[in-house]
C-alpha atoms as a PDB file:
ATOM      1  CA  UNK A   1      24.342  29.782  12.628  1.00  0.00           C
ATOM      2  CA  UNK A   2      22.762  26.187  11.814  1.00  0.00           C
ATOM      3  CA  UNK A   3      20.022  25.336  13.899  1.00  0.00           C
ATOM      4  CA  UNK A   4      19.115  21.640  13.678  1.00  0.00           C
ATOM      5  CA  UNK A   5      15.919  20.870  12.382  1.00  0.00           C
ATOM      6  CA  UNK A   6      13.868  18.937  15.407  1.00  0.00           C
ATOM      7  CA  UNK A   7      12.369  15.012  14.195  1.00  0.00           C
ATOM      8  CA  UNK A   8       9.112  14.529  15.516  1.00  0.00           C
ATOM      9  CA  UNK A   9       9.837  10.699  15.970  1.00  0.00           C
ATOM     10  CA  UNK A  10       6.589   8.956  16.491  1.00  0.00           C
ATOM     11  CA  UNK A  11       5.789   6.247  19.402  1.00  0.00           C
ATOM     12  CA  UNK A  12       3.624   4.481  16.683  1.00  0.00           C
ATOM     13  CA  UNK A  13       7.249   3.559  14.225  1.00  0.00           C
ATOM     14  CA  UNK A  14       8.256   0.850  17.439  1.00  0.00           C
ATOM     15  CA  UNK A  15       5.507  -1.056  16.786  1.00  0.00           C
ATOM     16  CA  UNK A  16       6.161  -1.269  12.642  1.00  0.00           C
ATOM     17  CA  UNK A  17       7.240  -4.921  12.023  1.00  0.00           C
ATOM     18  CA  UNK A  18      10.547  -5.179  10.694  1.00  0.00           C
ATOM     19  CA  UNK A  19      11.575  -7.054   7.903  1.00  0.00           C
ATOM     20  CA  UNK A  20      12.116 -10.668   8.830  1.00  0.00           C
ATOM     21  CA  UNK A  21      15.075 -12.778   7.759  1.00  0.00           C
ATOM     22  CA  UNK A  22      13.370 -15.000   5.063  1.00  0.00           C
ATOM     23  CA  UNK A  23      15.550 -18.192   5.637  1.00  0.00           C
ATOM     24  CA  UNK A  24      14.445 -18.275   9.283  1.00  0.00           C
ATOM     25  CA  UNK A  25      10.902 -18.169   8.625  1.00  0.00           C
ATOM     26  CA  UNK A  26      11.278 -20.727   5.651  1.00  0.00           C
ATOM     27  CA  UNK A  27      13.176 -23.216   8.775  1.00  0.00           C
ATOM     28  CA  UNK A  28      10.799 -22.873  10.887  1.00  0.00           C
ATOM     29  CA  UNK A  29       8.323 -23.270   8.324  1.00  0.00           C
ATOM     30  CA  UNK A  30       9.862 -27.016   8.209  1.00  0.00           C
ATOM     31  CA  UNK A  31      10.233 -27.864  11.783  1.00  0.00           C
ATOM     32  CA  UNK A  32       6.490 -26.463  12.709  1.00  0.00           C
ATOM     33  CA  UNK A  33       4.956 -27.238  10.094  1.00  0.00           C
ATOM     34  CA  UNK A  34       6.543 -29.335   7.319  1.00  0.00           C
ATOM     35  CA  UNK A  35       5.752 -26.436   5.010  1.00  0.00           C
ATOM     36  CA  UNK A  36       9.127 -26.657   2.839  1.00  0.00           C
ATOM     37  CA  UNK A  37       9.615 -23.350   0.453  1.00  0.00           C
ATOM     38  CA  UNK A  38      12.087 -23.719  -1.938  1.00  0.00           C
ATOM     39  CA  UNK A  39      13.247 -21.840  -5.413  1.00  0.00           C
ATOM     40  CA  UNK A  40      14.241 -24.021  -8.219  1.00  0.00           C
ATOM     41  CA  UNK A  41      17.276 -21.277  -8.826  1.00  0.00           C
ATOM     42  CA  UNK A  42      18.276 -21.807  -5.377  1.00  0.00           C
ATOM     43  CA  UNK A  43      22.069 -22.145  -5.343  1.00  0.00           C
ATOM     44  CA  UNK A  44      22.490 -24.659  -2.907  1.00  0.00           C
ATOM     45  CA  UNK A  45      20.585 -26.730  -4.859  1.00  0.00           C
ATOM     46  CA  UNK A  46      22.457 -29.068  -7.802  1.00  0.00           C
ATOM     47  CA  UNK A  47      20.820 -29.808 -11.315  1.00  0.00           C
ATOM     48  CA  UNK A  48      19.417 -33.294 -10.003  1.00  0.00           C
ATOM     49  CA  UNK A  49      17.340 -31.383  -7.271  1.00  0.00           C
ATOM     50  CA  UNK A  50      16.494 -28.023  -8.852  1.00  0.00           C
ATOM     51  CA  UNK A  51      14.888 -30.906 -12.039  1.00  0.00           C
ATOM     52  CA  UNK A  52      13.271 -32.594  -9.119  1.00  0.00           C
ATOM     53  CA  UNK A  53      11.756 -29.087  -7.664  1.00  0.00           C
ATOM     54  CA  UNK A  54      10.963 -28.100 -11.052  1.00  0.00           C
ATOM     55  CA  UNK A  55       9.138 -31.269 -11.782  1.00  0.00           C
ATOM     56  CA  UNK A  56       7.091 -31.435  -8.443  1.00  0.00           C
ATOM     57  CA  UNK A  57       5.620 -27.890  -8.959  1.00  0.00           C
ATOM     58  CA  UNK A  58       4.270 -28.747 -12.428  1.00  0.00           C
ATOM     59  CA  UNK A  59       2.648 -32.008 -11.467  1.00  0.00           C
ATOM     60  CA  UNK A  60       0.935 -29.841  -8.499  1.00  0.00           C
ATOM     61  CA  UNK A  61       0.401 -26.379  -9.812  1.00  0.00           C
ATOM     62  CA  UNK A  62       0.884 -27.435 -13.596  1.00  0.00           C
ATOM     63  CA  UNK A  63       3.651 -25.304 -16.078  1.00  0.00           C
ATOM     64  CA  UNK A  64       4.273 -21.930 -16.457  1.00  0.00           C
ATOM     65  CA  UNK A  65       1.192 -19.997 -17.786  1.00  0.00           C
ATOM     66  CA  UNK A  66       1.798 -17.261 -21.011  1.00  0.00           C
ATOM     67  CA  UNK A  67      -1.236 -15.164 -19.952  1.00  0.00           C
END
């Protein structure tokens, strides 16, 4: 005879945050805040923009650093 095993489940596990969805945070980001956070491999994006991203970042945070 197979007795299930009981699960403790504790009251704490409500209150872990869950993992938001990362485009919904990034829109309201914009509309707040005008904080816009975008990939240059984003594939909405098309070769003019991703360039443009690209080119932005290095003029404000400089290249890619070979530590």
């Amino acid at each position: 005879m197979k007795i299930p095993q009981h699960r403790y489940r504790c009251p704490l596990g409500n209150l872990q945050p869950t993992t938001p969805d990362l485009d919904t945070v990034k829109r309201q980001g914009w509309r707040n805040d005008h904080i816009l956070v975008i990939s240059e491999h984003d594939e909405r994006l098309d070769w003019v923009e991703k360039e443009f991203v690209r080119r932005i970042g290095e003029r404000l945070y400089g290249g890619k650093r070979h530590d």
